[in-house]
N, C-alpha and C. Protein backbone atom coordinates (compact mmCIF):
# COMPACT_ATOMS: atom_id res chain seq x y z
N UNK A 1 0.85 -1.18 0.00
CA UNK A 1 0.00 0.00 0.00
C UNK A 1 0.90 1.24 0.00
N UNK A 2 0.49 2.39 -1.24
CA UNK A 2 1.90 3.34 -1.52
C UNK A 2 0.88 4.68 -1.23
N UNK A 3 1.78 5.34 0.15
CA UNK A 3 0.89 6.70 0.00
C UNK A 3 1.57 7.73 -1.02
N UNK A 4 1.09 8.37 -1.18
CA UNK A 4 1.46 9.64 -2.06
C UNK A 4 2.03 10.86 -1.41
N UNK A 5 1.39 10.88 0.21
CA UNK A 5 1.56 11.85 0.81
C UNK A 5 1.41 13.43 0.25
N UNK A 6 0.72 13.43 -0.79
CA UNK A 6 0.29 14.92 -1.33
C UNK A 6 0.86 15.45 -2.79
N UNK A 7 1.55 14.38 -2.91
CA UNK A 7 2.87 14.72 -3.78
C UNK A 7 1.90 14.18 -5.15
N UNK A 8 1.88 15.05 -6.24
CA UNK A 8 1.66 14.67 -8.12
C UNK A 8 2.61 15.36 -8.32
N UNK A 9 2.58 14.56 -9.77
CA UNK A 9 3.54 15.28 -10.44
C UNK A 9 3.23 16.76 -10.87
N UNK A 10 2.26 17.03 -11.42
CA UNK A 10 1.85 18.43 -11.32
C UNK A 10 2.53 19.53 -10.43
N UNK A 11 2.19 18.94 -8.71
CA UNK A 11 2.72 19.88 -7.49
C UNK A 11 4.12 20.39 -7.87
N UNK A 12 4.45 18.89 -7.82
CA UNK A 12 6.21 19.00 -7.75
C UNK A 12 6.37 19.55 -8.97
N UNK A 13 5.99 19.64 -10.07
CA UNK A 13 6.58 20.69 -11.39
C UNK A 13 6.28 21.96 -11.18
N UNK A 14 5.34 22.09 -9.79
CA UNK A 14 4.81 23.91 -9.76
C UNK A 14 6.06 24.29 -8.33
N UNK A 15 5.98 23.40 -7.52
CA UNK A 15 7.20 23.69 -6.92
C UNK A 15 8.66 23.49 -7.35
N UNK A 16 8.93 22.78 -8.23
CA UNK A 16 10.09 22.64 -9.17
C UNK A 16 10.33 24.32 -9.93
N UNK A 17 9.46 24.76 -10.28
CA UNK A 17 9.22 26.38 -10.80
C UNK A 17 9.23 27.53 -10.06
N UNK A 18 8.79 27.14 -9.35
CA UNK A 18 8.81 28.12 -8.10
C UNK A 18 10.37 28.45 -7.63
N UNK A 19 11.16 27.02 -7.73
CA UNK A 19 12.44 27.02 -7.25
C UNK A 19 13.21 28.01 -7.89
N UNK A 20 12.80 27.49 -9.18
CA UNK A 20 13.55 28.22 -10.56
C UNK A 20 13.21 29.33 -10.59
N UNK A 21 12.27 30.21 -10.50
CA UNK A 21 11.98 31.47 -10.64
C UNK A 21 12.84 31.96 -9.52
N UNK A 22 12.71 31.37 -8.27
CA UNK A 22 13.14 32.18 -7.21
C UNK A 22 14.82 32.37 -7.01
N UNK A 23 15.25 31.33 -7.99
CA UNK A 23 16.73 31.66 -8.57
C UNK A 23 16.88 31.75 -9.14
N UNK A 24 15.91 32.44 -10.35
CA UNK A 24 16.27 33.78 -11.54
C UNK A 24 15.47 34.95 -10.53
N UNK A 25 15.18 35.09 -9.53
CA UNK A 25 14.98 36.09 -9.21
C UNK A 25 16.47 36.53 -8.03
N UNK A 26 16.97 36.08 -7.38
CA UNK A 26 18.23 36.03 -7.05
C UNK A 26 19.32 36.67 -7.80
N UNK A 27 19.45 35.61 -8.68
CA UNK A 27 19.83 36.06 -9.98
C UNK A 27 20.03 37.31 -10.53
N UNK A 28 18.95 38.10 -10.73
CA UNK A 28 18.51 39.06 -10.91
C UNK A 28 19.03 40.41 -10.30
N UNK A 29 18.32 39.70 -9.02
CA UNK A 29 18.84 41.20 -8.18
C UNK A 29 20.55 41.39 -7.51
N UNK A 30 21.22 39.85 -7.66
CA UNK A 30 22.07 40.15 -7.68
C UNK A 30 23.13 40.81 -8.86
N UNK A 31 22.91 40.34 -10.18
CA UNK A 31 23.29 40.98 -10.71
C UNK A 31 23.39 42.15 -10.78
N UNK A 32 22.11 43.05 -10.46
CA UNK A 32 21.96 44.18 -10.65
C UNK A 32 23.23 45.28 -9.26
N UNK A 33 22.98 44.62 -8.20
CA UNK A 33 24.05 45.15 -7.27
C UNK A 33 25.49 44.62 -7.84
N UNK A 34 25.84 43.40 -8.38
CA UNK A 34 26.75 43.42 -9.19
C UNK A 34 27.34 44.68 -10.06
N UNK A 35 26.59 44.40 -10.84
CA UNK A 35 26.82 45.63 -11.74
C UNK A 35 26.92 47.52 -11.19
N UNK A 36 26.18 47.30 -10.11
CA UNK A 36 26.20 48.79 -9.84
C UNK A 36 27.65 49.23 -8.98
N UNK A 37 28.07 47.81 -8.11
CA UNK A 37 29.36 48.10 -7.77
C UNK A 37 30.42 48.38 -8.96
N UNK A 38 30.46 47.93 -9.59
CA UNK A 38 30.97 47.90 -11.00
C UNK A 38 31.27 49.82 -10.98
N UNK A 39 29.97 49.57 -11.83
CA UNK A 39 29.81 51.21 -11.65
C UNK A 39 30.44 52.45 -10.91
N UNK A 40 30.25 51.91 -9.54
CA UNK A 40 30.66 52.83 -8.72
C UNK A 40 32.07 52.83 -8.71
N UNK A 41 32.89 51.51 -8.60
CA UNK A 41 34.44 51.46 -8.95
C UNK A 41 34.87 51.94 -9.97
N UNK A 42 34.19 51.99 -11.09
CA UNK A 42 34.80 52.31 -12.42
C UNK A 42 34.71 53.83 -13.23
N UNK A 43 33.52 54.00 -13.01
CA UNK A 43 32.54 55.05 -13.74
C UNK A 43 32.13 55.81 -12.85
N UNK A 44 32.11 55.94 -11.33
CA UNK A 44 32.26 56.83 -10.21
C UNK A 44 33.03 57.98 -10.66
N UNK A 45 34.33 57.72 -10.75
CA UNK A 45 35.55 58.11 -10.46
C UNK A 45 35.61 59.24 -12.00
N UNK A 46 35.40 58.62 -12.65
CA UNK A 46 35.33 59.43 -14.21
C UNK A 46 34.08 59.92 -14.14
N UNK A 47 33.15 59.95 -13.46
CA UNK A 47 31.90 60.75 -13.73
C UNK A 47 31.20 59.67 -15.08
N UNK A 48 31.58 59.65 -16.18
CA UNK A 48 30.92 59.23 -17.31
C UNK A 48 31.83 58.33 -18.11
N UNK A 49 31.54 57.52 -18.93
CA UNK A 49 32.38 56.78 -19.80
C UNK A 49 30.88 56.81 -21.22
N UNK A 50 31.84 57.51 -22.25
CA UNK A 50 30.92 57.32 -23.49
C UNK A 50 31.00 56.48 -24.44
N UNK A 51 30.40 55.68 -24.74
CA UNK A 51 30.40 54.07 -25.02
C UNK A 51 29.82 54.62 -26.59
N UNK A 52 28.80 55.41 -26.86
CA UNK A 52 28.59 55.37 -28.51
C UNK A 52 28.26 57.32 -28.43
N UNK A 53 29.55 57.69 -28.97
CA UNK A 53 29.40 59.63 -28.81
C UNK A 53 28.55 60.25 -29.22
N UNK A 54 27.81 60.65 -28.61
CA UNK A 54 26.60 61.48 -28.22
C UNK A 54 25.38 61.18 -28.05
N UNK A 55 25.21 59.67 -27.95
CA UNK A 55 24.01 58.73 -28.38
C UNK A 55 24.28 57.72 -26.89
N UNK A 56 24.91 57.28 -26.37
CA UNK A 56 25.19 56.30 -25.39
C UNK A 56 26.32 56.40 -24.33
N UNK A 57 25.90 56.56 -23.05
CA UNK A 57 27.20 56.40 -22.07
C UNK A 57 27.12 55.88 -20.64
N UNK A 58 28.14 55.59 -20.30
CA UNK A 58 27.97 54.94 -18.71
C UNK A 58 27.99 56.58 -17.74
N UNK A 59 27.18 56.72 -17.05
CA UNK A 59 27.25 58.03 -16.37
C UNK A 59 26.76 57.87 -14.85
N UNK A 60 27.64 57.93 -14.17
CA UNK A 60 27.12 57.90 -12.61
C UNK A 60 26.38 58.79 -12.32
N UNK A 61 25.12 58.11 -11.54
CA UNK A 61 24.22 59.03 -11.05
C UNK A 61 23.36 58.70 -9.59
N UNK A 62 23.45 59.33 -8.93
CA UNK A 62 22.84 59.34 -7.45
C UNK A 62 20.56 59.39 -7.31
N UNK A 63 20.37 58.82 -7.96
CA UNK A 63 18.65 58.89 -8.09
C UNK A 63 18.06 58.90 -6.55
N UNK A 64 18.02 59.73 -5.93
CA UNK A 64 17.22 60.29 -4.50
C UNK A 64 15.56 59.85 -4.28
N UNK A 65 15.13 59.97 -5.81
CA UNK A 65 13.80 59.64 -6.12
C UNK A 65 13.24 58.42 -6.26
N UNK A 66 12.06 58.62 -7.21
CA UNK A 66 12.02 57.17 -7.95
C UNK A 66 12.16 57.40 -8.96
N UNK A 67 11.07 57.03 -10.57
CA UNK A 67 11.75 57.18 -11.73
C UNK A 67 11.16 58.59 -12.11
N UNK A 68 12.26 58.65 -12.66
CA UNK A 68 12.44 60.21 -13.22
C UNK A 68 12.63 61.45 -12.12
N UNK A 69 13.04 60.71 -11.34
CA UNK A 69 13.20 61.38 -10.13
C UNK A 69 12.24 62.17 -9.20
N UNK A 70 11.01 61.25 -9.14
CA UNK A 70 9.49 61.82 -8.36
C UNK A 70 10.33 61.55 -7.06
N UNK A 71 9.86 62.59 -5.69
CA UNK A 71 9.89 63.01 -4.98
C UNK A 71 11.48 62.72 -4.25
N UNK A 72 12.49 63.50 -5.65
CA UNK A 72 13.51 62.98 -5.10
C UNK A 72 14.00 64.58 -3.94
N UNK A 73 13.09 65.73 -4.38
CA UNK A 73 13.08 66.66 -3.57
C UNK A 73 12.69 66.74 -2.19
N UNK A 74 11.82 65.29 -1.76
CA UNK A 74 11.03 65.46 -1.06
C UNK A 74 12.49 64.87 0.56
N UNK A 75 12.48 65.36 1.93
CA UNK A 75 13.58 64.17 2.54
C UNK A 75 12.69 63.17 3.28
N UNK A 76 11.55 63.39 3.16
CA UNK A 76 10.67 62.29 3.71
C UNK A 76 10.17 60.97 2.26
N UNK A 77 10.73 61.12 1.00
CA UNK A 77 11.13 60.47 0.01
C UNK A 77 11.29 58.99 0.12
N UNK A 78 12.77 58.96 0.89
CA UNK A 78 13.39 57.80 0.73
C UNK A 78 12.52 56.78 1.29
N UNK A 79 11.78 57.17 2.77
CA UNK A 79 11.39 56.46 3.35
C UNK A 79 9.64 56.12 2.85
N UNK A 80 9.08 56.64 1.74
CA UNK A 80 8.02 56.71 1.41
C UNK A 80 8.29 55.38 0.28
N UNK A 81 9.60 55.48 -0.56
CA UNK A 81 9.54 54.34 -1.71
C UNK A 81 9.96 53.63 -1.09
N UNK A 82 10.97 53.38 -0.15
CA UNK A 82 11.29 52.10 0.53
C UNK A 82 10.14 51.57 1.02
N UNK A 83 9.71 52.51 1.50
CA UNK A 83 8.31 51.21 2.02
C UNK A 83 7.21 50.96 0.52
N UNK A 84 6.91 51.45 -0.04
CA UNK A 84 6.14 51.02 -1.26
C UNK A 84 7.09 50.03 -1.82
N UNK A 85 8.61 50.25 -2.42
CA UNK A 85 9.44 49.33 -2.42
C UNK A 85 9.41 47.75 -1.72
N UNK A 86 9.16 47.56 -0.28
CA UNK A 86 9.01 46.74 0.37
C UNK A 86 7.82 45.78 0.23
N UNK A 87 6.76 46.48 0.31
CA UNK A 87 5.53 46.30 0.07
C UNK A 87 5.09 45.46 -1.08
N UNK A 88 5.50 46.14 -1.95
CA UNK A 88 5.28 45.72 -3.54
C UNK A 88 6.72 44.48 -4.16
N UNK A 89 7.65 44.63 -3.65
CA UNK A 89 8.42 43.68 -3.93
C UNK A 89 7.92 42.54 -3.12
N UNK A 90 7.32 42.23 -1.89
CA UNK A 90 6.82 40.96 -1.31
C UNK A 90 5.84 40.51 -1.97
N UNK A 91 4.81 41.69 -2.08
CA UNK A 91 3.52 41.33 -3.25
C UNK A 91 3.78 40.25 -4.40
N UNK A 92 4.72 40.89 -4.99
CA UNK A 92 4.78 40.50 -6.37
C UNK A 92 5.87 39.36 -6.00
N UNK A 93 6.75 39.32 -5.24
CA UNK A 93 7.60 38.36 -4.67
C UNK A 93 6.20 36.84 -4.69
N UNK A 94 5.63 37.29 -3.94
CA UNK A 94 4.51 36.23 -3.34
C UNK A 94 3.15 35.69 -4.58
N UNK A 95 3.04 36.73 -5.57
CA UNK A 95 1.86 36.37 -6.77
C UNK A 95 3.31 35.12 -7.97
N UNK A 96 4.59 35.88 -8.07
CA UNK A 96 5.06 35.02 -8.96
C UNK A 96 5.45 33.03 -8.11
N UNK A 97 5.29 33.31 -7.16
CA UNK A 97 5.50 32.20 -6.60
C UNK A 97 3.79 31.42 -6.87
N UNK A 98 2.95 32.07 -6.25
CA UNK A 98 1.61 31.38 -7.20
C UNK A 98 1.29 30.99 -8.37
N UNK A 99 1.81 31.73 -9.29
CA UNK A 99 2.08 31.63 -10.46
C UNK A 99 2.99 30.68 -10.97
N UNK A 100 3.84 30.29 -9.99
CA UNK A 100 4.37 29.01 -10.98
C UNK A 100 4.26 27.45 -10.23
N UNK A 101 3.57 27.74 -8.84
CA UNK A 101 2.80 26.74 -8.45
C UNK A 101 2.01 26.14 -9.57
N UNK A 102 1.25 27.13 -10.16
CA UNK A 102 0.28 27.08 -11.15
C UNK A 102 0.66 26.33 -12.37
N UNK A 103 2.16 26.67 -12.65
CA UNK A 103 2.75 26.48 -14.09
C UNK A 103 2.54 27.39 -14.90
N UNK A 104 2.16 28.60 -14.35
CA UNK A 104 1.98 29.86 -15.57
C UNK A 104 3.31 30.33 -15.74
N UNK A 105 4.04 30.07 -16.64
CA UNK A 105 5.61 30.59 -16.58
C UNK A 105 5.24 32.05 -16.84
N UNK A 106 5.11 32.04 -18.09
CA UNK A 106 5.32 33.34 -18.50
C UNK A 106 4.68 34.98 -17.37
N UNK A 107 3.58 34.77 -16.93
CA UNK A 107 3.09 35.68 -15.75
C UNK A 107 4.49 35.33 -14.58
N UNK A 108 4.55 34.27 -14.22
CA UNK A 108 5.84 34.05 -13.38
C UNK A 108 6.96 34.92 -13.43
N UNK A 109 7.47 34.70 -15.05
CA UNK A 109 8.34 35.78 -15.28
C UNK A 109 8.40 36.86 -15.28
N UNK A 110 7.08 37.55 -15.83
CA UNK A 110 6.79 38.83 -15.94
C UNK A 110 6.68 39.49 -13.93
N UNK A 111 6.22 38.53 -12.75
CA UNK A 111 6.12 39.02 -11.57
C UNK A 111 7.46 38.88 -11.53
N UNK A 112 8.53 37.77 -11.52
CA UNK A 112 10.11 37.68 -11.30
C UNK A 112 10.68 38.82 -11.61
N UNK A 113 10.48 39.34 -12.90
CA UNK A 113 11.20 40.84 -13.16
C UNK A 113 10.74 42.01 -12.59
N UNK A 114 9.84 42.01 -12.64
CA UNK A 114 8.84 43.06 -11.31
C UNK A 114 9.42 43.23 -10.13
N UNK A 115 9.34 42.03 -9.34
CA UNK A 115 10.15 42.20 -8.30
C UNK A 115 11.55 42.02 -7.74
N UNK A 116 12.09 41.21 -9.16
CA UNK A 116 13.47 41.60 -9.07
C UNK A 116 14.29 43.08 -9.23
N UNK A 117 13.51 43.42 -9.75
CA UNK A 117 13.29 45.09 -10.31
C UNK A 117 13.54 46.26 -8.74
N UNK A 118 12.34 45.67 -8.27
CA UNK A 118 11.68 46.77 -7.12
C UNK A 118 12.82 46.49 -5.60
N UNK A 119 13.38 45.27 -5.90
CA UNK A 119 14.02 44.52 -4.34
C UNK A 119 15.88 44.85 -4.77
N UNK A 120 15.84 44.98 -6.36
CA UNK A 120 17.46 45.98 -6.29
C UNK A 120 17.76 47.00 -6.42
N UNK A 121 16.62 48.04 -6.21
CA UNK A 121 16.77 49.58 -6.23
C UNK A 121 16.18 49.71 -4.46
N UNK A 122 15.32 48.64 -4.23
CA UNK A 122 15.12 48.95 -2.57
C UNK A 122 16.78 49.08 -1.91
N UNK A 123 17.08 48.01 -2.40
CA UNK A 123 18.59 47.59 -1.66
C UNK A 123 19.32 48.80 -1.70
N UNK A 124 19.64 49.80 -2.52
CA UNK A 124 20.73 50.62 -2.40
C UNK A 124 19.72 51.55 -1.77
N UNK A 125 18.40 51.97 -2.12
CA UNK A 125 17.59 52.69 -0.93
C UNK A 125 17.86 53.12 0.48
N UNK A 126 17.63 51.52 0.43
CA UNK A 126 18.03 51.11 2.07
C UNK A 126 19.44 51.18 2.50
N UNK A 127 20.44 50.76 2.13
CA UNK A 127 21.73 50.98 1.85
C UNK A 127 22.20 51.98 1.69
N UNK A 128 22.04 53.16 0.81
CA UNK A 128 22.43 54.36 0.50
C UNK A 128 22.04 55.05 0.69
N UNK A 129 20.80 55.33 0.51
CA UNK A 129 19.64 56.34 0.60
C UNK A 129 19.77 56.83 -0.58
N UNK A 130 20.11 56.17 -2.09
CA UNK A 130 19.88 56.81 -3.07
C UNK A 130 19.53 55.15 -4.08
N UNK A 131 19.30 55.57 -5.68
CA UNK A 131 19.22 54.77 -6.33
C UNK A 131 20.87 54.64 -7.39
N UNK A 132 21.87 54.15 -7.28
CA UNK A 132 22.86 54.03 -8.32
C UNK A 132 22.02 54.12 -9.94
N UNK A 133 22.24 55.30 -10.33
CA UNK A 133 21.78 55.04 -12.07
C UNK A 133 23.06 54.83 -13.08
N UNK A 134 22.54 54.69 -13.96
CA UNK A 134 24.22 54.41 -15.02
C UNK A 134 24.08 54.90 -16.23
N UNK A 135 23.01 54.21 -17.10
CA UNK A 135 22.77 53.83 -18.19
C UNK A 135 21.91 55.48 -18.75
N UNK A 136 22.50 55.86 -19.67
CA UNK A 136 22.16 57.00 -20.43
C UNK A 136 22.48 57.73 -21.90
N UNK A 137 20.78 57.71 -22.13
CA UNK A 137 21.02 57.89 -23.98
C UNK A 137 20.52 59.37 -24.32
N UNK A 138 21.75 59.94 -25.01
CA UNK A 138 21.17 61.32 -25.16
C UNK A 138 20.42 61.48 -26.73
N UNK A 139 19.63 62.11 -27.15
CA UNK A 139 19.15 61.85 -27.92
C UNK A 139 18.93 63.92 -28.57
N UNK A 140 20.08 64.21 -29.80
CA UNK A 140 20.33 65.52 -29.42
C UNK A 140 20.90 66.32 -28.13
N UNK A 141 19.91 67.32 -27.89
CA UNK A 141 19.74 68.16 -27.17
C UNK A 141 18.88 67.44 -25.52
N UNK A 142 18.22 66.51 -25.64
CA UNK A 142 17.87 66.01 -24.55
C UNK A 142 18.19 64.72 -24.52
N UNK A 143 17.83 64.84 -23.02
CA UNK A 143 18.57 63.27 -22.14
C UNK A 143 17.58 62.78 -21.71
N UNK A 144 17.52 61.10 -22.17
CA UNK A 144 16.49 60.49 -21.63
C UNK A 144 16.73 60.12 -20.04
N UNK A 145 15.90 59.69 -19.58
CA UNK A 145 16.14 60.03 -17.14
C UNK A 145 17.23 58.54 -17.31
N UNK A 146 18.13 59.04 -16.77
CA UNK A 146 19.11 57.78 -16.21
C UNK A 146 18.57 56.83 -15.88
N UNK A 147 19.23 55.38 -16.21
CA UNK A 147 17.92 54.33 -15.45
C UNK A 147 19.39 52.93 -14.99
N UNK A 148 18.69 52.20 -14.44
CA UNK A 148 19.81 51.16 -14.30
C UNK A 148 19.47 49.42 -14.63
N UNK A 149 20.36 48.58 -14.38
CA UNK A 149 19.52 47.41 -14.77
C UNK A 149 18.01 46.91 -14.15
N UNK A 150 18.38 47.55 -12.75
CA UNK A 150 16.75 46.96 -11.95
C UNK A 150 15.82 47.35 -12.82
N UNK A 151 15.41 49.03 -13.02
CA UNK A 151 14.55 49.30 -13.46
C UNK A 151 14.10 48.70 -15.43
N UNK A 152 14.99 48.39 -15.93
CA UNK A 152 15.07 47.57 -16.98
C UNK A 152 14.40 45.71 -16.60
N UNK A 153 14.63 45.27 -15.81
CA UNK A 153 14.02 44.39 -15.22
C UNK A 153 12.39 44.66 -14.82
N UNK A 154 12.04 45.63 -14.33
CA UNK A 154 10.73 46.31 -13.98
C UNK A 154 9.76 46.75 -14.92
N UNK A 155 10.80 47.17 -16.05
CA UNK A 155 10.02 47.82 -17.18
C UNK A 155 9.47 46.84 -18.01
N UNK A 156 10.65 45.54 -18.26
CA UNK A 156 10.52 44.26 -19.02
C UNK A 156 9.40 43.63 -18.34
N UNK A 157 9.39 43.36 -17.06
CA UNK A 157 8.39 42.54 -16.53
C UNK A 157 6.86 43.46 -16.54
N UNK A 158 6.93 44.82 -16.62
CA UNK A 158 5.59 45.44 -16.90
C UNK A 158 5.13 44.75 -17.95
N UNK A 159 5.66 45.40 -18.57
CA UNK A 159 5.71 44.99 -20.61
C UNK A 159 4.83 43.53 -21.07
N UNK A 160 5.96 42.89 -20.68
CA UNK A 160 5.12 41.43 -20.49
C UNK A 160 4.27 40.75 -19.87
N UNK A 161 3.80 41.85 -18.60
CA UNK A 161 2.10 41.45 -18.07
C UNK A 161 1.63 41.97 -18.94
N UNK A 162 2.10 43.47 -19.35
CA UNK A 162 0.69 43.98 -20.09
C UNK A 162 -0.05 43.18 -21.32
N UNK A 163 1.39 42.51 -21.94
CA UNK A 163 0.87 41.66 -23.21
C UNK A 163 0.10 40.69 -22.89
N UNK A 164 0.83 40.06 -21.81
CA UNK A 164 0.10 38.90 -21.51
C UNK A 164 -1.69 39.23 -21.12
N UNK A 165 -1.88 40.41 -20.22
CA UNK A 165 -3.31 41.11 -20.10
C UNK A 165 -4.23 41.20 -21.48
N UNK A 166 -3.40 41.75 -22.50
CA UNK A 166 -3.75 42.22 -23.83
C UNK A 166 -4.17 41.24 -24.92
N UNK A 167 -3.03 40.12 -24.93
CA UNK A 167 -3.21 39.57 -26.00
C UNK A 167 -3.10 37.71 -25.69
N UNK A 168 -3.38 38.14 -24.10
CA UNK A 168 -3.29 36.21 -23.46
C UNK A 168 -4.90 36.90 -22.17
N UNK A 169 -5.61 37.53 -22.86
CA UNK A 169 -6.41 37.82 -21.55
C UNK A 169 -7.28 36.42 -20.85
N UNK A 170 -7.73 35.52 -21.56
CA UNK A 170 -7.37 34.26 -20.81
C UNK A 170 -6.94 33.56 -20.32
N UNK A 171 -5.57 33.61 -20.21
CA UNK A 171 -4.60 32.78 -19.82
C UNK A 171 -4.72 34.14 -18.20
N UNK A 172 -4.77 35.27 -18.21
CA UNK A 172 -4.62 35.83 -16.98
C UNK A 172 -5.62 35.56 -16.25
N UNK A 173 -6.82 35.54 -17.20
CA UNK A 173 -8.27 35.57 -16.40
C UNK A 173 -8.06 33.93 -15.65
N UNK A 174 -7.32 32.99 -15.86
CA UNK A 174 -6.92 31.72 -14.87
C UNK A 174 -6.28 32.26 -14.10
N UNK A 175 -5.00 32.90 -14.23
CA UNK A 175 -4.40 33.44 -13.19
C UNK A 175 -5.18 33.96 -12.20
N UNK A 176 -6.19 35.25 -12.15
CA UNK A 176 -6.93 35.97 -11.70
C UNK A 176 -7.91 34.94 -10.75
N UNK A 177 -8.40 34.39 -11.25
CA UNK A 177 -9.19 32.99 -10.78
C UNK A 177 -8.64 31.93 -9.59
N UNK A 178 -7.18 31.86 -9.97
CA UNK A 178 -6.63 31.11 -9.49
C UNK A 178 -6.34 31.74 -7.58
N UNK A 179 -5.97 33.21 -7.94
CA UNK A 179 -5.79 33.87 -7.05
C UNK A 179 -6.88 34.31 -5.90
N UNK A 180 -7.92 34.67 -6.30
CA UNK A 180 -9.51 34.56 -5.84
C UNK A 180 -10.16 33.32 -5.86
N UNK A 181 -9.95 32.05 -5.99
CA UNK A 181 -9.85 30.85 -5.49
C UNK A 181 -11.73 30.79 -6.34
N UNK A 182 -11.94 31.42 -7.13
CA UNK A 182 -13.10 30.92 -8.51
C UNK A 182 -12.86 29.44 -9.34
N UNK A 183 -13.65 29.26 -9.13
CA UNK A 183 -14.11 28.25 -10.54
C UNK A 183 -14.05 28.14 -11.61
N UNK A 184 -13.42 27.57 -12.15
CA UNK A 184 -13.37 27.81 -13.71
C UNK A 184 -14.92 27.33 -14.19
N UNK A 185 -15.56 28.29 -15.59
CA UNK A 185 -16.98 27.56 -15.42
C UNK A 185 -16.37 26.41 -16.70
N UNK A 186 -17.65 25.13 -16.17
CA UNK A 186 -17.51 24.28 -16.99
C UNK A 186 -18.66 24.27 -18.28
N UNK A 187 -18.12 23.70 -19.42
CA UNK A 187 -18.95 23.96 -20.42
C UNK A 187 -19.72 22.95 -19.98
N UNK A 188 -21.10 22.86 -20.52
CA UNK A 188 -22.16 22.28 -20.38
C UNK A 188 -22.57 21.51 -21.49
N UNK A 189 -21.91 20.88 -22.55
CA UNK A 189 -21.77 20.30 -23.65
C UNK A 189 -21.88 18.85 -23.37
C-alpha cells in the first residue's frame, strides 16, 4: 500500500518552478548590485564613460527619487519608496510564486522581473539612501532620465504582463481565478 503523501507530479513541477523562478529572481537582483558596484568602482571616479558619442554612455548618477526622479526633492522620500518598495516587492515576490505553483511561466516571469526590479533599487535605498543610475542615452539636445539594470528588469516585466493582459487575456483571467480561489466555469456540452 503506496501513499502519495500529497505529492503529483503536477505539485512538484509547480514547486520545481517556483524554485527556478526564485533563482532567476536572485539572480537578478544580484546581478543588478553586481553591476552597480561595478559602476561605482569604475565610472564613479570618471563621472561618465561614453560608449557610442553622443548617443550612449555609462554616467554615474545618485537617483534620491524614484523614476524620473518623483519626490527625489522630497527628505521624507526615501522612506516613502522604501516602504512602497518593500511592500510591492513581497507582493509580487509572493503572486510570482503562485504563479508558478500554477505552471503559468510566463506571468511568473513577468512578476520575477517586477520584483526583481523593485528589491534591487530597494537595496541601495536602504543601503544608500539613493538609487545608483548608469545607463544614459542622449538623444540631441535632450537626455532620456538615467535608469539602471533593476529598473530595466521592472520595465521588461511590466511589458510582459501587459501583453500577456492584452493579448493572453485568458490565460490571466486563470491566473486571476486562481488567485480569488473561482471556478473555472464548466462547459455544459
Amino acid at each position: 500500500m503506496s501513499e502519495d503523501y500529497g505529492f503529483t507530479k503536477r505539485a512538484a513541477a509547480g514547486r520545481d518552478l517556483s524554485v527556478l523562478f526564485s533563482f532567476l529572481f536572485i539572480f537578478l537582483v544580484t546581478a543588478d548590485q553586481f553591476i552597480k558596484l561595478l559602476v561605482v568602482n569604475h565610472v564613479k571616479p570618471l563621472g561618465q564613460i561614453e560608449l557610442i558619442e553622443g548617443f550612449f554612455s555609462l554616467h554615474y548618477a545618485e537617483n534620491t527619487g524614484s523614476a524620473f526622479s518623483l519626490f527625489a526633492d522630497k527628505p521624507w522620500g526615501i522612506y516613502f519608496l522604501s516602504g512602497v518598495s518593500v511592500v510591492l516587492g513581497v507582493l509580487i515576490f509572493i503572486l510570482m510564486i503562485v504563479a508558478s505553483r500554477k505552471n503559468m511561466k510566463l506571468i511568473a516571469l513577468a512578476f520575477c522581473l517586477l520584483s526583481s526590479g523593485a528589491v534591487g533599487n530597494l537595496i541601495d535605498r536602504v543601503r544608500l539612501r539613493y538609487v545608483v543610475d548608469f545607463l544614459r542615452f542622449d538623444f540631441g539636445e535632450h537626455t532620456f532620465p538615467i535608469f539602471n539594470f533593476a529598473d530595466i528588469c521592472a520595465v521588461l516585466g511590466t511589458v510582459l504582463l501587459i501583453c500577456i493582459i492584452i493579448f493572453g487575456a485568458k490565460y490571466f483571467e486563470k491566473f486571476w481565478n486562481v488567485l480569488f480561489k473561482k471556478k473555472e466555469k464548466q462547459n455544459a456540452d
